[in-house]
PDB file of N, CA and C in Angstrom:
ATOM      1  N   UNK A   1    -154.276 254.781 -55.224  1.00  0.00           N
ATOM      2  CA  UNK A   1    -154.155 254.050 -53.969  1.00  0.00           C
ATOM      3  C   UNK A   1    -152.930 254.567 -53.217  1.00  0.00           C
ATOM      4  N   UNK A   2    -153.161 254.880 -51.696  1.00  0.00           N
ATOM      5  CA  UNK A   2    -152.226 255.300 -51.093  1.00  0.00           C
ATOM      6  C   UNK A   2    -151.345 254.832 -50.528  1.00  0.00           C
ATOM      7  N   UNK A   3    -150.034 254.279 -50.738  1.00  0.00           N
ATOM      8  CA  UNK A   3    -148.862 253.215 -50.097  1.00  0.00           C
ATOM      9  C   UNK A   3    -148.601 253.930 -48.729  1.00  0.00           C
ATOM     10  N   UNK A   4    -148.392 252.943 -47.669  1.00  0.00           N
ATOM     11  CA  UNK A   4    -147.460 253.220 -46.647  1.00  0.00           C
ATOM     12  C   UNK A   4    -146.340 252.381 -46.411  1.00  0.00           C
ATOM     13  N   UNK A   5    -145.431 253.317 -45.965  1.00  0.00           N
ATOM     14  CA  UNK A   5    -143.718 252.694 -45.473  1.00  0.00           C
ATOM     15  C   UNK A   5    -143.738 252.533 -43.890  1.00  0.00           C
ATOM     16  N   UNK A   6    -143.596 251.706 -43.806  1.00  0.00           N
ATOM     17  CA  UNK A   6    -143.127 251.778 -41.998  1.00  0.00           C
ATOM     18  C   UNK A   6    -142.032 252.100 -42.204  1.00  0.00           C
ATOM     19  N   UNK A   7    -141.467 253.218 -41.352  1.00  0.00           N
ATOM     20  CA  UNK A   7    -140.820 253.531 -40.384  1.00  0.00           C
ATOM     21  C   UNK A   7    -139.942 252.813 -39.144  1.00  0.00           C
ATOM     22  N   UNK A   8    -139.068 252.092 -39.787  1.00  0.00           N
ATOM     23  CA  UNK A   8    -138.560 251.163 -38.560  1.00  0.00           C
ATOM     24  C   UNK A   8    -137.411 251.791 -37.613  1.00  0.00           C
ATOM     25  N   UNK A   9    -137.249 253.252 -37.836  1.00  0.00           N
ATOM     26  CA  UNK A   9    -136.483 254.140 -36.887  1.00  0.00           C
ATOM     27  C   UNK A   9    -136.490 253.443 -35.256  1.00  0.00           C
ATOM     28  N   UNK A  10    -138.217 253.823 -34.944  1.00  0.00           N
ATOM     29  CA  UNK A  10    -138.366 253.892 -33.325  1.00  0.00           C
ATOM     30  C   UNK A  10    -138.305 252.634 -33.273  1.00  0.00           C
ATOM     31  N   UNK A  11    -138.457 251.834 -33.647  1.00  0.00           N
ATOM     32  CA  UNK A  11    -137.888 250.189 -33.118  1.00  0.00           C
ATOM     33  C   UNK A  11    -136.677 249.894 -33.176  1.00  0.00           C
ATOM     34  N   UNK A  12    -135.957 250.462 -34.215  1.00  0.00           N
ATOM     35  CA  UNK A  12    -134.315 250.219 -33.905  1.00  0.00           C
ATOM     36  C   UNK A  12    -134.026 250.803 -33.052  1.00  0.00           C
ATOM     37  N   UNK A  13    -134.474 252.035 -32.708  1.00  0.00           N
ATOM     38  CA  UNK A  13    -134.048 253.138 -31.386  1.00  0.00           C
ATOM     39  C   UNK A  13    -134.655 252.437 -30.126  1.00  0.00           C
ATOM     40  N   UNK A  14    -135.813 251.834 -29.939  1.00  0.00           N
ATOM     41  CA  UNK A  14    -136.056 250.990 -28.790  1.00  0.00           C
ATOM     42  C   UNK A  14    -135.246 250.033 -28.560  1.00  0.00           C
ATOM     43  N   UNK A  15    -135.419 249.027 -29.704  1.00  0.00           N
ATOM     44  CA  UNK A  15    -134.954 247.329 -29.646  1.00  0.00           C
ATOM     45  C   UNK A  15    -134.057 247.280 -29.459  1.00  0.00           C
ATOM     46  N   UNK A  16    -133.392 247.838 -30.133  1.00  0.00           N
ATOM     47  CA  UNK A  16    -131.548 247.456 -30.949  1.00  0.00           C
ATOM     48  C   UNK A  16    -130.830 247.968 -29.816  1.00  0.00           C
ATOM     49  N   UNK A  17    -131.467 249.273 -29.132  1.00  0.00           N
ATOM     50  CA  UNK A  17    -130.130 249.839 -28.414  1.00  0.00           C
ATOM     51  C   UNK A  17    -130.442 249.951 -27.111  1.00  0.00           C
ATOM     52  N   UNK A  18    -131.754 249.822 -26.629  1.00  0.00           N
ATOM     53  CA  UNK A  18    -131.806 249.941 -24.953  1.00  0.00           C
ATOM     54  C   UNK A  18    -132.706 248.854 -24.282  1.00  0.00           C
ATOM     55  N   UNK A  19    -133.608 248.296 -24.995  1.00  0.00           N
ATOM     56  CA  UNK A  19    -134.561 247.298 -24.747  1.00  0.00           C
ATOM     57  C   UNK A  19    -133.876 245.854 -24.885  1.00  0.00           C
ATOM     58  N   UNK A  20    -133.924 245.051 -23.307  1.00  0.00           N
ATOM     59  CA  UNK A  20    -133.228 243.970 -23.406  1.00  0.00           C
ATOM     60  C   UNK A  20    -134.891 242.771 -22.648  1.00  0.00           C
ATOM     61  N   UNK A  21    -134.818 241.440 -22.886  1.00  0.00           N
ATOM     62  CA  UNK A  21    -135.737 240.810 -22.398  1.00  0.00           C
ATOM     63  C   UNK A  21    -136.439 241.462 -20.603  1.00  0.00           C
ATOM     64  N   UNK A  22    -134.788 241.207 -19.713  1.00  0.00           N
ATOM     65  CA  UNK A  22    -135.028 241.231 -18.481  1.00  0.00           C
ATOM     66  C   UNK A  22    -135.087 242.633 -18.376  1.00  0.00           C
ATOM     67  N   UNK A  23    -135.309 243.935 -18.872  1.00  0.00           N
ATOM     68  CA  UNK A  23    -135.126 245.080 -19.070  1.00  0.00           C
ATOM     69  C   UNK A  23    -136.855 245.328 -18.836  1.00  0.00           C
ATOM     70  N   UNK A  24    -137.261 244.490 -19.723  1.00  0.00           N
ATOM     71  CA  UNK A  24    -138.834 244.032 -19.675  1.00  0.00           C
ATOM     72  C   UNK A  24    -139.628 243.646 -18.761  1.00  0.00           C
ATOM     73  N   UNK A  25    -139.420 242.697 -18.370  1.00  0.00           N
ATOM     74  CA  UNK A  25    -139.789 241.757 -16.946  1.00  0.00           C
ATOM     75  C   UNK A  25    -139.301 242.810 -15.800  1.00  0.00           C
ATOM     76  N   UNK A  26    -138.032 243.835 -15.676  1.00  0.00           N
ATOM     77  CA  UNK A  26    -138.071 244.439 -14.233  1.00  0.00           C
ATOM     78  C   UNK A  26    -139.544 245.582 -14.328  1.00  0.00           C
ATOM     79  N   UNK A  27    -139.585 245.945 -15.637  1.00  0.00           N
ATOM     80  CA  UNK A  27    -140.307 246.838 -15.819  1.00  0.00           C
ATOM     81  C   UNK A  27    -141.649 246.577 -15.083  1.00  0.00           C
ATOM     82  N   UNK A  28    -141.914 245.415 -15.379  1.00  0.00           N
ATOM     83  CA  UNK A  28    -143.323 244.620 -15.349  1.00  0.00           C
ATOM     84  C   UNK A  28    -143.258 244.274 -13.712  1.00  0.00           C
ATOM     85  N   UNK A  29    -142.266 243.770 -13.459  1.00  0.00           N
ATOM     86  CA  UNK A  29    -142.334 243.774 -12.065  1.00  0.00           C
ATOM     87  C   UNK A  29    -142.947 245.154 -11.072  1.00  0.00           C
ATOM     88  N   UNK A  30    -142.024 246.217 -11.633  1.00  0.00           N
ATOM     89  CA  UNK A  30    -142.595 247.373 -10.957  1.00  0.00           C
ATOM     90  C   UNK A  30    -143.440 247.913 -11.072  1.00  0.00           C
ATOM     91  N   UNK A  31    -144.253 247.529 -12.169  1.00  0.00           N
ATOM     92  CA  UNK A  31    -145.694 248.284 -13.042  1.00  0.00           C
ATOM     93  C   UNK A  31    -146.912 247.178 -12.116  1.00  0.00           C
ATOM     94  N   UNK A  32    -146.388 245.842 -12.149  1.00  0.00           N
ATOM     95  CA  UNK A  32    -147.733 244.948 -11.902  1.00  0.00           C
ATOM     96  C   UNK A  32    -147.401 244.276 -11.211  1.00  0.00           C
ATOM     97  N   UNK A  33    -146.655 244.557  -9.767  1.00  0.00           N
ATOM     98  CA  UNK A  33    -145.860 243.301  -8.770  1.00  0.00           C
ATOM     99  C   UNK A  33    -147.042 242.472  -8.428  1.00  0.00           C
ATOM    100  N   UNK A  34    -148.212 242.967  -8.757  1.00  0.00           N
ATOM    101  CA  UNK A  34    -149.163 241.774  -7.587  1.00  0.00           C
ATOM    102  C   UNK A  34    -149.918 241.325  -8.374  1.00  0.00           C
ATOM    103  N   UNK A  35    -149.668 241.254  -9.993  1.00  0.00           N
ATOM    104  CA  UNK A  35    -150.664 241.063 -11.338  1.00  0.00           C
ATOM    105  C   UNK A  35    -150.459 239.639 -12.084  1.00  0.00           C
ATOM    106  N   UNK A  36    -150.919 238.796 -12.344  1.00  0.00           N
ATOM    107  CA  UNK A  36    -150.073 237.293 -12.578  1.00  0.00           C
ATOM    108  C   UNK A  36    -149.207 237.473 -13.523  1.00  0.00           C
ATOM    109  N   UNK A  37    -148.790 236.792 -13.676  1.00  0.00           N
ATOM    110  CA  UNK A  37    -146.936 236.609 -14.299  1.00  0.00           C
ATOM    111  C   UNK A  37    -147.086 235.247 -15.117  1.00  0.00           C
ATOM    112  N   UNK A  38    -147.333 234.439 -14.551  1.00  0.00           N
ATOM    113  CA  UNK A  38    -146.928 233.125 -15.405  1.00  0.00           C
ATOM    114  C   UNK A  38    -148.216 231.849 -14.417  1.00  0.00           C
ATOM    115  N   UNK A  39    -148.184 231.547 -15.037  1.00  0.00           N
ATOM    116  CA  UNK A  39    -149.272 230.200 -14.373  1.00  0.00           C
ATOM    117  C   UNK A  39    -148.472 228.806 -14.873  1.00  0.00           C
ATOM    118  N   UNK A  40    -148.341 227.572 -13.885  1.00  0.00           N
ATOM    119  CA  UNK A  40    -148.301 226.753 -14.060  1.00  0.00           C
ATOM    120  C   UNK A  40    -149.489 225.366 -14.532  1.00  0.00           C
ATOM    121  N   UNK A  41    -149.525 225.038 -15.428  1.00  0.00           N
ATOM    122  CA  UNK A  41    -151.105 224.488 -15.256  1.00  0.00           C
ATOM    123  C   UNK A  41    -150.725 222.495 -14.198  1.00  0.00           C
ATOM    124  N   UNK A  42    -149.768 222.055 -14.957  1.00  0.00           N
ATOM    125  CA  UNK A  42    -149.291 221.404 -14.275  1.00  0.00           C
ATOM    126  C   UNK A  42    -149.080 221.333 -12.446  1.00  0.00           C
ATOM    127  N   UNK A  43    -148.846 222.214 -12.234  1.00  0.00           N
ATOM    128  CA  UNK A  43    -148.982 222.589 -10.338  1.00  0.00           C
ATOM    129  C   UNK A  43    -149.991 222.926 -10.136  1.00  0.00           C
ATOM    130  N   UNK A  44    -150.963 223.399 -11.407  1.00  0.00           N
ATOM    131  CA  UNK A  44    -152.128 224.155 -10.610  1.00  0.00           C
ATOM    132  C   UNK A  44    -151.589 225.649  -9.838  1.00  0.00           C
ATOM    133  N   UNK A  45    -150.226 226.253 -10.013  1.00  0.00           N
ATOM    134  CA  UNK A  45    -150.205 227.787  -9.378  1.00  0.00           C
ATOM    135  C   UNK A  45    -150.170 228.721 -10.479  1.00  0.00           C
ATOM    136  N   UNK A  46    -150.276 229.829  -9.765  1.00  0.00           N
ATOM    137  CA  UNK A  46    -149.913 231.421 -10.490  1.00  0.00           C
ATOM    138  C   UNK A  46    -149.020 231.874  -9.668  1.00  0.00           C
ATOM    139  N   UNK A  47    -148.043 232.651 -10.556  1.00  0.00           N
ATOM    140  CA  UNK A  47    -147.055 233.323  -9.579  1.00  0.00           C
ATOM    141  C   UNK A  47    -147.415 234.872 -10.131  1.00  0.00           C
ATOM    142  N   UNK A  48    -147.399 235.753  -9.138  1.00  0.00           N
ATOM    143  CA  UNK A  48    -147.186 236.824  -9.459  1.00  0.00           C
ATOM    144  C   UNK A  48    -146.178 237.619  -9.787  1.00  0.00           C
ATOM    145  N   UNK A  49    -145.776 238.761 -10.709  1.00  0.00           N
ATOM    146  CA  UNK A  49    -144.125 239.307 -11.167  1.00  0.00           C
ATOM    147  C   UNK A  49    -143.410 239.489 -10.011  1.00  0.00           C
ATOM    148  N   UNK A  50    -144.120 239.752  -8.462  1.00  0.00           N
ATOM    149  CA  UNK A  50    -143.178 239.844  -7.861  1.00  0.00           C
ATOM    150  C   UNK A  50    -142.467 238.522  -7.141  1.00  0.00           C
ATOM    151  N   UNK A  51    -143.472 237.670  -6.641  1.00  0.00           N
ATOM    152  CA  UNK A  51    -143.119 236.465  -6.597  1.00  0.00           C
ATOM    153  C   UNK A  51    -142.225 236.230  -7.413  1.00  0.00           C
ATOM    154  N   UNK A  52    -142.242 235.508  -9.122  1.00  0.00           N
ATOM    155  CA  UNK A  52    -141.587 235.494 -10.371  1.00  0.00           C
ATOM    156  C   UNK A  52    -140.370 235.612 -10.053  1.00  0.00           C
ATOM    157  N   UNK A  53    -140.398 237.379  -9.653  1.00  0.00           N
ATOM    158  CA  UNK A  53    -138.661 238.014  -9.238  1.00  0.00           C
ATOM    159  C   UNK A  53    -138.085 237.464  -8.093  1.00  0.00           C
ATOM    160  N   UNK A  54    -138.457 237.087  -7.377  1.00  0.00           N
ATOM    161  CA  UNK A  54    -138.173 236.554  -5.935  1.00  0.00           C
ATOM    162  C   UNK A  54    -137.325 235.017  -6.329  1.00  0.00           C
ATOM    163  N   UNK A  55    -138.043 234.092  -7.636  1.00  0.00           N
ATOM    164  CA  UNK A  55    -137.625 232.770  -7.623  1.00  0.00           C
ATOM    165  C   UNK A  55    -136.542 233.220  -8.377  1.00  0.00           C
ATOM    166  N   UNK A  56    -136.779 233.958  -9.397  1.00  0.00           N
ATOM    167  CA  UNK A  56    -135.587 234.251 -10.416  1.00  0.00           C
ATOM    168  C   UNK A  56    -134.242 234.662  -9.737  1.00  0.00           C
ATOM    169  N   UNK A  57    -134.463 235.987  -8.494  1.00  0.00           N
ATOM    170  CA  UNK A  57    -133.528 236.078  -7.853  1.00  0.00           C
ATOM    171  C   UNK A  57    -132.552 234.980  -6.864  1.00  0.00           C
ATOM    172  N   UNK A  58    -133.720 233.795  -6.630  1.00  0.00           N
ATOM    173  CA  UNK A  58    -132.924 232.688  -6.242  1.00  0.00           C
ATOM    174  C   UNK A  58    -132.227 231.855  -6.993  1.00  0.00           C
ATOM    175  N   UNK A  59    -132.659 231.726  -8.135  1.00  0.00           N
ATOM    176  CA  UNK A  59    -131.857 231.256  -9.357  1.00  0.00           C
ATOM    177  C   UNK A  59    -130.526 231.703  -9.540  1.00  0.00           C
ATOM    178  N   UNK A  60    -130.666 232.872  -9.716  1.00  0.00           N
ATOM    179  CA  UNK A  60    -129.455 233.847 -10.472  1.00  0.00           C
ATOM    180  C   UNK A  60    -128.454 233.984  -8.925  1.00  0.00           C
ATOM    181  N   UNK A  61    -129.070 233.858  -8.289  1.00  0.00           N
ATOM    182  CA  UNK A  61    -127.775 233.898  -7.049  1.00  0.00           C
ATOM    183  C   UNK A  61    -127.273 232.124  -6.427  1.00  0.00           C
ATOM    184  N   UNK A  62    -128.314 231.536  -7.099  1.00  0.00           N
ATOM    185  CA  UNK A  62    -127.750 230.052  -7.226  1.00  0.00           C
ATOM    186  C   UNK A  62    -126.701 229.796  -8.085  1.00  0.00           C
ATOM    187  N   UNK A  63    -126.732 230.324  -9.392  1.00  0.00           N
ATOM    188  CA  UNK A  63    -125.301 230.443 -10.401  1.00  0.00           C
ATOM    189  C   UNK A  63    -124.315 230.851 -10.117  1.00  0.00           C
ATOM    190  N   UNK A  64    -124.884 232.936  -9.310  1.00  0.00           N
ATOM    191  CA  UNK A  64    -123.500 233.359  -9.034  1.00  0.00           C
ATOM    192  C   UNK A  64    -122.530 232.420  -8.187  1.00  0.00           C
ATOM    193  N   UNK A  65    -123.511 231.381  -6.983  1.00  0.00           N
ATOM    194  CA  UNK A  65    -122.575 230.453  -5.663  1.00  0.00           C
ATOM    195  C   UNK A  65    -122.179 229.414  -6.276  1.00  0.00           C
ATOM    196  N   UNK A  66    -121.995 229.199  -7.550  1.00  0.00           N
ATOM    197  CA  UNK A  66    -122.027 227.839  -8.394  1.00  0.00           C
ATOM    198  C   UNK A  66    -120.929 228.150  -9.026  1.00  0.00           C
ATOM    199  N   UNK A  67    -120.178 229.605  -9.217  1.00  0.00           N
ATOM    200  CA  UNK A  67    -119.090 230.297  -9.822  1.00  0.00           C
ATOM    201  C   UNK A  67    -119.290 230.668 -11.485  1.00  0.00           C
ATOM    202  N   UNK A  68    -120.977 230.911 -11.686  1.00  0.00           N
ATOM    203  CA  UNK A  68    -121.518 231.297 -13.289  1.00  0.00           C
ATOM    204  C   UNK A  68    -121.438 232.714 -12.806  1.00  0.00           C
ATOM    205  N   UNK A  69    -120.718 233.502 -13.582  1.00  0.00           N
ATOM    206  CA  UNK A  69    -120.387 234.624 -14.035  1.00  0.00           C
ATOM    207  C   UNK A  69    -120.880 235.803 -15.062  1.00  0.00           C
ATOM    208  N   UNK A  70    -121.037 236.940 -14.899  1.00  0.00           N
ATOM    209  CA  UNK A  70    -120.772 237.796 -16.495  1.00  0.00           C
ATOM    210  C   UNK A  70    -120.161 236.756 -17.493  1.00  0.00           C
ATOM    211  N   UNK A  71    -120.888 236.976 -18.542  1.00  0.00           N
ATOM    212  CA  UNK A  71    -120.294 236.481 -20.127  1.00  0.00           C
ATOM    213  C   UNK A  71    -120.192 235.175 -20.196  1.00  0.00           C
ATOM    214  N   UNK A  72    -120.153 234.223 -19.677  1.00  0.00           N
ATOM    215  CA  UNK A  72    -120.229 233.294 -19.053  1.00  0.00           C
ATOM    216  C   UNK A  72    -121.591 232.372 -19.906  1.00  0.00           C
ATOM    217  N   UNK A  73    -121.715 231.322 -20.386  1.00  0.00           N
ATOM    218  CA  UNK A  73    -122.709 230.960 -20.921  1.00  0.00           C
ATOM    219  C   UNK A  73    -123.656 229.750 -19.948  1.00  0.00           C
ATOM    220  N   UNK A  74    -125.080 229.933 -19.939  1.00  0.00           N
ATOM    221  CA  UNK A  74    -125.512 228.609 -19.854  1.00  0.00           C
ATOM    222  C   UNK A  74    -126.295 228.283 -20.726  1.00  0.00           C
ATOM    223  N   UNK A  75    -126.474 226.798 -21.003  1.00  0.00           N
ATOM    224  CA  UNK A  75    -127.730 225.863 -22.081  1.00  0.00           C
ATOM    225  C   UNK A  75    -128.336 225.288 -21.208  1.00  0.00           C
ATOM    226  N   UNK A  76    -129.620 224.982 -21.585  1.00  0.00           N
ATOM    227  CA  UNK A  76    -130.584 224.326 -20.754  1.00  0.00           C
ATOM    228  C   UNK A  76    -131.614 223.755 -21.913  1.00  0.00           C
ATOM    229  N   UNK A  77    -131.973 222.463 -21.742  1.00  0.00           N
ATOM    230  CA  UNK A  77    -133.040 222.423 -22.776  1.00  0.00           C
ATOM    231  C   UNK A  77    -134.264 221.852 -22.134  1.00  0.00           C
ATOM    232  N   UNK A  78    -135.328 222.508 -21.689  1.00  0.00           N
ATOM    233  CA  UNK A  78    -136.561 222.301 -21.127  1.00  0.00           C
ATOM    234  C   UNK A  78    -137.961 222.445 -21.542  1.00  0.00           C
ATOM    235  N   UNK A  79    -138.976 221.633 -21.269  1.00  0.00           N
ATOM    236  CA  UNK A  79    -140.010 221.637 -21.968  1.00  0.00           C
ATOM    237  C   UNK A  79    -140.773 223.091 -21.468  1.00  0.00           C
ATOM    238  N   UNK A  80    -141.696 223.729 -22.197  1.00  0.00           N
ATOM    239  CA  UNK A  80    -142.374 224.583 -21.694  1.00  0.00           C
ATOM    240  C   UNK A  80    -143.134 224.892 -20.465  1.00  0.00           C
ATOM    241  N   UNK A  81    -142.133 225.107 -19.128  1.00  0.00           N
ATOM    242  CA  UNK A  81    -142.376 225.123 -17.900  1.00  0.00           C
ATOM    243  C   UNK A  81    -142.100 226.284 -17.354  1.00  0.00           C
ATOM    244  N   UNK A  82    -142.535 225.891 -15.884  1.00  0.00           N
ATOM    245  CA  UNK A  82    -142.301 226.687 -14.927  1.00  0.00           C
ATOM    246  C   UNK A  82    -140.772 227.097 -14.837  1.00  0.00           C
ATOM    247  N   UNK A  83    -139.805 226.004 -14.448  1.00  0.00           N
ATOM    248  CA  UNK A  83    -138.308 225.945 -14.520  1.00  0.00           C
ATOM    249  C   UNK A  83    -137.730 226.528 -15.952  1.00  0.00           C
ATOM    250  N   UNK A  84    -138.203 226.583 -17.256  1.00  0.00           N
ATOM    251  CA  UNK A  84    -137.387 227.643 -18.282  1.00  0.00           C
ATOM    252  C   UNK A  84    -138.067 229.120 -18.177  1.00  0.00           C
ATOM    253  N   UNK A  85    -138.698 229.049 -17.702  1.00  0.00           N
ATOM    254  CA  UNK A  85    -138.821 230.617 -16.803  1.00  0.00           C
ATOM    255  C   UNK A  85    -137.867 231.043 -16.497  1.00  0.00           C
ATOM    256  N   UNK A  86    -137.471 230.114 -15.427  1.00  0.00           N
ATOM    257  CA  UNK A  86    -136.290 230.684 -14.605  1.00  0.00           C
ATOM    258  C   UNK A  86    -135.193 230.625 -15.236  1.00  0.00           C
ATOM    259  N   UNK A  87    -135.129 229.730 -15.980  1.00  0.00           N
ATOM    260  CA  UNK A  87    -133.535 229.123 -16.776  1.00  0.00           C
ATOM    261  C   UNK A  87    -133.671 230.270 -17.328  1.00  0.00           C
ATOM    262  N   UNK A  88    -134.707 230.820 -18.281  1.00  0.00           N
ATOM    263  CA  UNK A  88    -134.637 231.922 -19.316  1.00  0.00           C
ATOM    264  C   UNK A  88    -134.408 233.320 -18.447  1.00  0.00           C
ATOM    265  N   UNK A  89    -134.451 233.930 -17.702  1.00  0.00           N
ATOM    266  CA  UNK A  89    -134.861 235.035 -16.481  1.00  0.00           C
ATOM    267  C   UNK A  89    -133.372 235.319 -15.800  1.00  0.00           C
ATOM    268  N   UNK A  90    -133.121 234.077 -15.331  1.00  0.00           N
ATOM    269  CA  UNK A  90    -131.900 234.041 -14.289  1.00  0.00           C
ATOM    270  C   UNK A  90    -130.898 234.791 -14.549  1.00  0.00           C
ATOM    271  N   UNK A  91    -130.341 234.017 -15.770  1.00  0.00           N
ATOM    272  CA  UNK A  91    -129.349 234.553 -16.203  1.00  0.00           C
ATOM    273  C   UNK A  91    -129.111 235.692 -16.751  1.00  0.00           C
ATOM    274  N   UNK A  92    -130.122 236.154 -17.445  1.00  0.00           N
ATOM    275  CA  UNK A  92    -129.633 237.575 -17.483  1.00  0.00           C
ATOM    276  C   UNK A  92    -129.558 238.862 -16.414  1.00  0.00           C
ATOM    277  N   UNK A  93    -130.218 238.229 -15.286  1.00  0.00           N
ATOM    278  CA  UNK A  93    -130.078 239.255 -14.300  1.00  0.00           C
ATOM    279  C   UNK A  93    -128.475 239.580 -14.045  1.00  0.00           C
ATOM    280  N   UNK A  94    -127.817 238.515 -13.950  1.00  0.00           N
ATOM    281  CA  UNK A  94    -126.565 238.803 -13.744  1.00  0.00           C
ATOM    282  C   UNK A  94    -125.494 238.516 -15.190  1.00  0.00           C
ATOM    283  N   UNK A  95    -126.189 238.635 -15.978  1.00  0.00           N
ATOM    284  CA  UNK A  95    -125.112 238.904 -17.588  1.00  0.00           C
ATOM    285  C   UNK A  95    -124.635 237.559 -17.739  1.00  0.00           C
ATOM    286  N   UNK A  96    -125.139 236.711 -17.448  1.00  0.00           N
ATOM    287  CA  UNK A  96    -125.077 235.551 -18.433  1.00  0.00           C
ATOM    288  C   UNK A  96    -125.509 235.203 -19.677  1.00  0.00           C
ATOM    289  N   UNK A  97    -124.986 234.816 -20.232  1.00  0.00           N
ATOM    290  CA  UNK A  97    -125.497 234.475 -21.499  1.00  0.00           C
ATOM    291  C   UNK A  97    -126.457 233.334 -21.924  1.00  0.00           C
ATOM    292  N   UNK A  98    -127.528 233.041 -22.015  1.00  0.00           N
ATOM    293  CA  UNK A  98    -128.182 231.585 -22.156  1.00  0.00           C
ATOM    294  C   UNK A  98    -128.845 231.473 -23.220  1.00  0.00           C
ATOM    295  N   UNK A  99    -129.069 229.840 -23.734  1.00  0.00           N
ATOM    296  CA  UNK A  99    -129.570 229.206 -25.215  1.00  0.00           C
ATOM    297  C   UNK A  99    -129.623 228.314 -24.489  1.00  0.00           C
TER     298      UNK A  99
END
């Protein structure tokens, strides 16, 4: 019987050192701006990635005018919504830290 080893090289070389969440999501933005993103079932909408980026960018520049910073932490604890989207999204656009 023939054993195999994974190889966890190219995932440490992806994950570990250049691949970040929002690294992901810009990607996706530029690959599928007009492709759905997230659905609310509660509102009844879909937002698309570029939309998505548009609220997120209002978010994250709502913190920066709020004086949230680089390194800087936020917590948020929210049920599985539309709004921890953003809570989750925001902040790393501009190097916050969030949990």
């Amino acid at each position: 019987m023939e054993t195999y080893t994974y190889d966890v090289r190219m995932f440490k070389e992806t994950f570990e050192y250049g691949f970040t969440y929002i690294n992901g999501f810009m990607r996706n933005v530029h690959r599928f701006a007009h492709r759905p993103a997230v659905t609310c079932p509660l509102r009844n909408r879909t937002w698309t990635y570029a939309e998505l980026n548009r609220e997120v960018n209002r978010l994250a520049h709502a913190l920066l005018g709020d004086g949230i910073g680089k390194n800087d932490v936020v917590m948020y604890q929210l049920l599985n919504s539309f709004e921890f989207v953003l809570s989750y999204l925001a902040p790393q656009k501009i190097g916050v830290l969030n949990c």
